[in-house]
C-alpha atoms as a PDB file:
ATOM      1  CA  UNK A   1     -10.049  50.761  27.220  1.00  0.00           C
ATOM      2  CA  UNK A   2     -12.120  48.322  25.600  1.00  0.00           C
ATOM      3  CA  UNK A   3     -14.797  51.180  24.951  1.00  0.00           C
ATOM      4  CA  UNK A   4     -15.355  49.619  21.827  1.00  0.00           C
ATOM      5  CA  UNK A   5     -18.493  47.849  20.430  1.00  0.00           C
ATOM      6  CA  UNK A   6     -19.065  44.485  21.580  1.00  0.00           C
ATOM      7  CA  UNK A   7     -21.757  41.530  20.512  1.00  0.00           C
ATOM      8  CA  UNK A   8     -22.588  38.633  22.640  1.00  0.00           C
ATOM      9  CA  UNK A   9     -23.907  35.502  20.584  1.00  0.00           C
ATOM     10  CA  UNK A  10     -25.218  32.282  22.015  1.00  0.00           C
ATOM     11  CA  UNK A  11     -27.360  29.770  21.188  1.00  0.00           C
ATOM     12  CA  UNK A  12     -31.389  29.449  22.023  1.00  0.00           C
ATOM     13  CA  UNK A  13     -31.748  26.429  22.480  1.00  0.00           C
ATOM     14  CA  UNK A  14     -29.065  25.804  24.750  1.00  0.00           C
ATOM     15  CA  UNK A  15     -30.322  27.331  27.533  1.00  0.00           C
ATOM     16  CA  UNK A  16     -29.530  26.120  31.527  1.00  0.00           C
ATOM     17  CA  UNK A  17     -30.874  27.750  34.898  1.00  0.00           C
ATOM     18  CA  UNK A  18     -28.958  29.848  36.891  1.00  0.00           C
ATOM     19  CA  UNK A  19     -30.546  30.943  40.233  1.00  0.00           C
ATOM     20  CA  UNK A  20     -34.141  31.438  39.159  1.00  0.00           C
ATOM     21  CA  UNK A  21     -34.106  32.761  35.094  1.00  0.00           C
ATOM     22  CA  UNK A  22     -32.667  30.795  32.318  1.00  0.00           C
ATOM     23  CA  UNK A  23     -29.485  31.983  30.711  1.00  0.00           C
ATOM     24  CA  UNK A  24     -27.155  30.141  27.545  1.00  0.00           C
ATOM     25  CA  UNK A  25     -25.283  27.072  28.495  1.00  0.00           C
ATOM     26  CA  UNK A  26     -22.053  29.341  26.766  1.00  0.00           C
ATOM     27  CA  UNK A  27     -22.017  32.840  25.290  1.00  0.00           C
ATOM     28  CA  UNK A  28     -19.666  33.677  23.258  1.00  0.00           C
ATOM     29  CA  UNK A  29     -18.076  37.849  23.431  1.00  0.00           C
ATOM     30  CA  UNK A  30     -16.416  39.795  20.804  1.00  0.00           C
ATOM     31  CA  UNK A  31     -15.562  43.574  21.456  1.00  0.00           C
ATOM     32  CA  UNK A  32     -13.707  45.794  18.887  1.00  0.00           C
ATOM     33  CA  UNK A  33     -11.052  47.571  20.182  1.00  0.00           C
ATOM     34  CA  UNK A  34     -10.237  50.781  18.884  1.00  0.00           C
ATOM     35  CA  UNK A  35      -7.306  51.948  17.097  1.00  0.00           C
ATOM     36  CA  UNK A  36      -4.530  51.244  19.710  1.00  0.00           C
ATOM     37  CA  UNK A  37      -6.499  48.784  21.542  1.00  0.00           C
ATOM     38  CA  UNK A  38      -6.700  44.702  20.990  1.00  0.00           C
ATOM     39  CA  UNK A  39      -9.925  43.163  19.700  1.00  0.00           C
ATOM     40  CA  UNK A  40     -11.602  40.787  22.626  1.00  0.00           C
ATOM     41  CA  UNK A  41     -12.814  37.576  23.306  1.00  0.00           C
ATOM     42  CA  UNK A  42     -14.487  36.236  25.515  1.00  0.00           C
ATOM     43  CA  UNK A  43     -16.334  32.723  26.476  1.00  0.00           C
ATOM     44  CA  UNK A  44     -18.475  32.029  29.697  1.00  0.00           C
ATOM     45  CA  UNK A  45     -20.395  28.845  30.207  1.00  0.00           C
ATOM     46  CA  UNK A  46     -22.790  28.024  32.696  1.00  0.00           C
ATOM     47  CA  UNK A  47     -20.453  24.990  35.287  1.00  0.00           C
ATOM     48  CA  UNK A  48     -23.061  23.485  38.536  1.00  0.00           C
ATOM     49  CA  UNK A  49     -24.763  26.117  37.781  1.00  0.00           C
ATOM     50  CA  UNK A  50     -22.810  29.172  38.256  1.00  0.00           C
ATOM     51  CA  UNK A  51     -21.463  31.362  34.884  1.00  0.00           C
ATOM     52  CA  UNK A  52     -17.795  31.404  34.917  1.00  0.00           C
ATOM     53  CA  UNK A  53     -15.307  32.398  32.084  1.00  0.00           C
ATOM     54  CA  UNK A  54     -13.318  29.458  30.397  1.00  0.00           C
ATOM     55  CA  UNK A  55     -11.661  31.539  27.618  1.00  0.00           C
ATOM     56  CA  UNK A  56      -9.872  35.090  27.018  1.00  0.00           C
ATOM     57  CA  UNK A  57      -8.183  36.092  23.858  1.00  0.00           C
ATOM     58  CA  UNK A  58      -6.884  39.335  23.104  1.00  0.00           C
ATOM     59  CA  UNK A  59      -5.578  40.021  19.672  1.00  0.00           C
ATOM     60  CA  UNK A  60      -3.661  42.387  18.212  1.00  0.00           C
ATOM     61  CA  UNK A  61      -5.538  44.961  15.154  1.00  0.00           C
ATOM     62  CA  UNK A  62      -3.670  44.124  12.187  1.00  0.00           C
ATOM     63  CA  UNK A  63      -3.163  48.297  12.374  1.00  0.00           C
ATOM     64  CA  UNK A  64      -2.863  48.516  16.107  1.00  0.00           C
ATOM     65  CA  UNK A  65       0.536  47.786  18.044  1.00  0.00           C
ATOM     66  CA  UNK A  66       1.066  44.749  19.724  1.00  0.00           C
ATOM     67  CA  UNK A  67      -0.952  43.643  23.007  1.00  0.00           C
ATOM     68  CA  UNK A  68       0.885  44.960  25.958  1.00  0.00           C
ATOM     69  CA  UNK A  69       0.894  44.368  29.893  1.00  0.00           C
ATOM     70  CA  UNK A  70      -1.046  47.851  30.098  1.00  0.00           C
ATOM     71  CA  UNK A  71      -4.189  45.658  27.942  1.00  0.00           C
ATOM     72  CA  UNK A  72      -4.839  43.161  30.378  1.00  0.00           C
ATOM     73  CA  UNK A  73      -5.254  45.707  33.116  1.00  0.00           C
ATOM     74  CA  UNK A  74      -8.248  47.093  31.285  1.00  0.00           C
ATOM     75  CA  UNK A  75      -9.889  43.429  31.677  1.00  0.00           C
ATOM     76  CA  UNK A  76     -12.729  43.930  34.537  1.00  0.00           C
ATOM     77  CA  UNK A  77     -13.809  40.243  34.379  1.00  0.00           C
ATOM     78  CA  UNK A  78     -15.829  39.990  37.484  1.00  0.00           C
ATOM     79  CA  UNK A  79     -17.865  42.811  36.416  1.00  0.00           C
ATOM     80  CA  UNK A  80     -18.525  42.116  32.961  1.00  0.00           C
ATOM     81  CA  UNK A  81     -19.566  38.796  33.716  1.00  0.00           C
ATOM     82  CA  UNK A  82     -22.354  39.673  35.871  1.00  0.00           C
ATOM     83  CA  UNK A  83     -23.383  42.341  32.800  1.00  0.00           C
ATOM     84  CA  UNK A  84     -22.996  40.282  29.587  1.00  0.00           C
ATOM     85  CA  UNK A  85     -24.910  36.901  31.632  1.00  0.00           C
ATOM     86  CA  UNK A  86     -27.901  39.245  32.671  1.00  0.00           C
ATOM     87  CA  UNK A  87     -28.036  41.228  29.169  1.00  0.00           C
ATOM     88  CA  UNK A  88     -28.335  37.156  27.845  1.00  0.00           C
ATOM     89  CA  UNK A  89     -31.060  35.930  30.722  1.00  0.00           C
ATOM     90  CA  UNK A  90     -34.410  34.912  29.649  1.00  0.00           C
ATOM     91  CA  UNK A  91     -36.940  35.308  32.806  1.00  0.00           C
ATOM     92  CA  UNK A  92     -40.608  34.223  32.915  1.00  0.00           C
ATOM     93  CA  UNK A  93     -43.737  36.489  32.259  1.00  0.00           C
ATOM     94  CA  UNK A  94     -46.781  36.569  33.748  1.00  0.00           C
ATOM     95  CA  UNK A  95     -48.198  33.622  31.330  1.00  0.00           C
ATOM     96  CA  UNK A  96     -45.170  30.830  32.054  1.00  0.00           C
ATOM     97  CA  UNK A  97     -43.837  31.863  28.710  1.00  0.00           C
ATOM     98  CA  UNK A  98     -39.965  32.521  28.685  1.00  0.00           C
ATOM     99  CA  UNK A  99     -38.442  35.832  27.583  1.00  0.00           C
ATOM    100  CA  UNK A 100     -35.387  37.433  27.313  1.00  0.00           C
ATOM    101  CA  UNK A 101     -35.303  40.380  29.203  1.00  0.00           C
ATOM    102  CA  UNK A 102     -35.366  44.168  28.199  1.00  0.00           C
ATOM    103  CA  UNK A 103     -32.239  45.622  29.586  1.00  0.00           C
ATOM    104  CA  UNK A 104     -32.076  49.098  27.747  1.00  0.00           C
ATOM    105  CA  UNK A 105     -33.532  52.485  28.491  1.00  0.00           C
ATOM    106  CA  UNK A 106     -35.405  53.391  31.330  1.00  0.00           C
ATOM    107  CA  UNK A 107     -38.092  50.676  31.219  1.00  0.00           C
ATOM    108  CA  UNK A 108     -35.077  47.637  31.529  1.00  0.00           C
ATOM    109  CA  UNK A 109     -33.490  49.621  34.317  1.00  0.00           C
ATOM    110  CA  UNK A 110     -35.531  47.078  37.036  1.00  0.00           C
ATOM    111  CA  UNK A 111     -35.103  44.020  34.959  1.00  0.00           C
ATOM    112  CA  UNK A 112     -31.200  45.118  34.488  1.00  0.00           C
ATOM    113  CA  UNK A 113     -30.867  45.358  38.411  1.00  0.00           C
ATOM    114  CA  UNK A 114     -33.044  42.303  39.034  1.00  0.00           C
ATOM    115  CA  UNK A 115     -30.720  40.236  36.457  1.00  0.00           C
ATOM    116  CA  UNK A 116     -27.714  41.506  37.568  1.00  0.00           C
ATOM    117  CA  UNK A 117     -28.294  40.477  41.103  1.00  0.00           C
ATOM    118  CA  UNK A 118     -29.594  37.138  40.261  1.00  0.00           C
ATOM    119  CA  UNK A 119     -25.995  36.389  38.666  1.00  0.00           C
ATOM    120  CA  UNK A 120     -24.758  37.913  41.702  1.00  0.00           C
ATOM    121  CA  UNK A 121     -26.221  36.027  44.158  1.00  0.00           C
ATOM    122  CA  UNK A 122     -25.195  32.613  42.479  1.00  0.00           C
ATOM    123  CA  UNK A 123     -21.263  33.506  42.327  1.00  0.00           C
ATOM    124  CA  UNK A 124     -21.778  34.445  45.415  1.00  0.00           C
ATOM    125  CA  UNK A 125     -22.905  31.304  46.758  1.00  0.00           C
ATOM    126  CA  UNK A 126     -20.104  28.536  48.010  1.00  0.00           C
ATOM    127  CA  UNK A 127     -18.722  26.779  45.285  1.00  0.00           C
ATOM    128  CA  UNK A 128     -20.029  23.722  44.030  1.00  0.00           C
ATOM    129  CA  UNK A 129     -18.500  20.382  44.294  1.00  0.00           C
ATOM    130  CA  UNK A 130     -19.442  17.632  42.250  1.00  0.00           C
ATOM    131  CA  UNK A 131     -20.636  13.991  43.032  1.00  0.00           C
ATOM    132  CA  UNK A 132     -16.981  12.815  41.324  1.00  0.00           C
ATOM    133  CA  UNK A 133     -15.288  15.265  43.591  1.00  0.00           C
ATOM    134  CA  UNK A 134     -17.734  13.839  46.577  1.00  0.00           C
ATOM    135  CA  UNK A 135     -16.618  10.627  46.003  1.00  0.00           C
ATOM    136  CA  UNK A 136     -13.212  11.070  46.110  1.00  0.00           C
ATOM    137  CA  UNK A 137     -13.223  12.992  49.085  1.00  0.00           C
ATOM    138  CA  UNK A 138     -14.539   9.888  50.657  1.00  0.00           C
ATOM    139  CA  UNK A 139     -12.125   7.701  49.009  1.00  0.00           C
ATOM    140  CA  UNK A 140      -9.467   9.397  50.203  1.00  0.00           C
ATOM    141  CA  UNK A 141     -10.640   9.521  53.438  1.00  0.00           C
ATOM    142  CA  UNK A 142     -10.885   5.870  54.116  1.00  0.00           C
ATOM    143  CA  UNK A 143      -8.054   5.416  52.478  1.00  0.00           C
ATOM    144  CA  UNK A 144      -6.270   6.993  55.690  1.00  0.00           C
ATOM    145  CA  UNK A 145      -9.392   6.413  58.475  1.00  0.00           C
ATOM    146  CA  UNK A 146      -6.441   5.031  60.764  1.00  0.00           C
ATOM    147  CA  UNK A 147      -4.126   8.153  59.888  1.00  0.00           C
ATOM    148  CA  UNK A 148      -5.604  11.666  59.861  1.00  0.00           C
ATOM    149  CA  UNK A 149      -8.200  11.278  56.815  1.00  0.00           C
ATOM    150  CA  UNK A 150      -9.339  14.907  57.105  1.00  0.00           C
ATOM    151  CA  UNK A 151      -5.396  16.291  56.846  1.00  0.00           C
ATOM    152  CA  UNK A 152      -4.889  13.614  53.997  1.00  0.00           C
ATOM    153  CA  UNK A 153      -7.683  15.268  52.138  1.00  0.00           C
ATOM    154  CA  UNK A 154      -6.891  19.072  52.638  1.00  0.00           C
ATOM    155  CA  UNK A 155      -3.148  17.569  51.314  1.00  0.00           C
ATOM    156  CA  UNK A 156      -5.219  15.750  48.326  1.00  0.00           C
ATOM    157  CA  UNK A 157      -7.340  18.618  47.114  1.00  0.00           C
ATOM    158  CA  UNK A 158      -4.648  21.477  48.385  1.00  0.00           C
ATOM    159  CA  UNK A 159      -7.261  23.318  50.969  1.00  0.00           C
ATOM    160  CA  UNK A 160      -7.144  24.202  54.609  1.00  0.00           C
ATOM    161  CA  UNK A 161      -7.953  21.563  57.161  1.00  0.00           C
ATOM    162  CA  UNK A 162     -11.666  23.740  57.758  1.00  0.00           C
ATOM    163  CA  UNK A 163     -12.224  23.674  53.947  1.00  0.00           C
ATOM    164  CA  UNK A 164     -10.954  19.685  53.833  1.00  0.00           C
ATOM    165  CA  UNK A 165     -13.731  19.115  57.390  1.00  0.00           C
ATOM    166  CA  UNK A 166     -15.938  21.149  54.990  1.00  0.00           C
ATOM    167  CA  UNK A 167     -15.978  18.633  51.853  1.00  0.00           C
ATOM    168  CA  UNK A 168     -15.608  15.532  54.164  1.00  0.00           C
ATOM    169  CA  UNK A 169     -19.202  17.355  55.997  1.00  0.00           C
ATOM    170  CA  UNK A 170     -20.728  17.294  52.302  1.00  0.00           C
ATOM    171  CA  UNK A 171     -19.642  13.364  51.503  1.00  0.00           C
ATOM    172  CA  UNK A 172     -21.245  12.436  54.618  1.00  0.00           C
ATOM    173  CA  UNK A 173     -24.457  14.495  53.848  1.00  0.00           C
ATOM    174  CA  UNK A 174     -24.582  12.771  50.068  1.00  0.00           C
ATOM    175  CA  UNK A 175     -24.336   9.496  52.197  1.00  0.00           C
ATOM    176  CA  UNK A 176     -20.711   8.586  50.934  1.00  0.00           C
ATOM    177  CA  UNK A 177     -19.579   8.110  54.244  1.00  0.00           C
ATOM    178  CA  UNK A 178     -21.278   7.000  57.340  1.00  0.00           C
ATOM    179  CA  UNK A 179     -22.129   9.364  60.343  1.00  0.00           C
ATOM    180  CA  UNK A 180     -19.856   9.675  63.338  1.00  0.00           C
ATOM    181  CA  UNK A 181     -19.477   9.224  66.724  1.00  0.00           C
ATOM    182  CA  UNK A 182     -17.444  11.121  68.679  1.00  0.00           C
ATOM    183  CA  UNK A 183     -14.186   9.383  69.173  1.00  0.00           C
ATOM    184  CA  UNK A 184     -15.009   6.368  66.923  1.00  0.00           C
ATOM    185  CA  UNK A 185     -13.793   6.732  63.392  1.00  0.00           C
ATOM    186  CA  UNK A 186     -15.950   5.371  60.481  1.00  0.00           C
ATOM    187  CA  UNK A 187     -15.346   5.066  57.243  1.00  0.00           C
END
């Protein structure tokens, strides 16, 4: 399924870094099904620095039959992403200069692997949060300093009290809420 030809296109100039190359802020993914298989879309952008997808369309060949629960199990997103981001990534060369990379054939088999795992490595990584999501982890958490702020914001964001201990840990490292003591609550 979905053995079909596809084209990534994206935009030059748009370019953002993901672990150490340079890859498209978005890239944009058609494949061609074949007769009795959907056409694809795809669209992955670059969010805190980690590729993720942010759009799937399947769509039914005008001479195909229509797009059935057996398509979508034919969809291997984790592993395409990691292959359509490093066929896109741009890497420097021995001048400074940036490049995109040679993927293909026997000489592009390194940079493939070396690509690959660069995209690996940063989905890998814990996700992200941002400052806005920092700061209303702290909000929240004075908001209920004299009734169990670290519960209140594992209820707020829908986490586990270790993930909630976790984000209230970042806030206080970005300096949105003071250090502790143990057994004296600050907010």
């Amino acid at each position: 399924m979905f053995g079909g030809h596809g084209r990534a296109f994206y935009d030059e100039g748009a370019m953002t870094t993901v672990g150490d190359r340079q890859v498209p802020q978005q890239i944009y993914v058609e494949v061609r099904g074949g007769t009795s298989e959907p056409d694809l879309g795809l669209k992955i952008e670059v969010r805190q620095g980690v590729p993720v997808y942010t759009e799937l369309v399947l769509r039914a060949r005008p001479d195909g039959p229509e797009i059935r629960d057996k398509d979508l199990s034919y969809v291997y997103l984790s592993d395409w992403l990691e292959e359509i981001v490093a066929a896109c990534t741009w890497a420097q060369d021995q001048t400074g200069h940036w490049m995109v990379q040679t993927i293909g054939g026997e000489k592009g088999k390194g940079e493939r692997a070396a690509a690959v795992a660069n995209v690996r490595r940063v989905r890998t990584g814990r996700s992200r949060m941002s400052q806005e999501q920092l700061q209303k982890v702290a909000e929240v958490y004075r908001e209920h300093i004299d009734t169990r702020p670290t519960q209140a914001v594992a209820a707020a964001f829908g986490k586990s009290d270790r993930m909630a201990a976790r984000y209230v840990d970042l806030a206080r490292k970005a300096g949105l809420l003071p250090p502790t003591s143990p057994g004296k609550k600050k907010a």
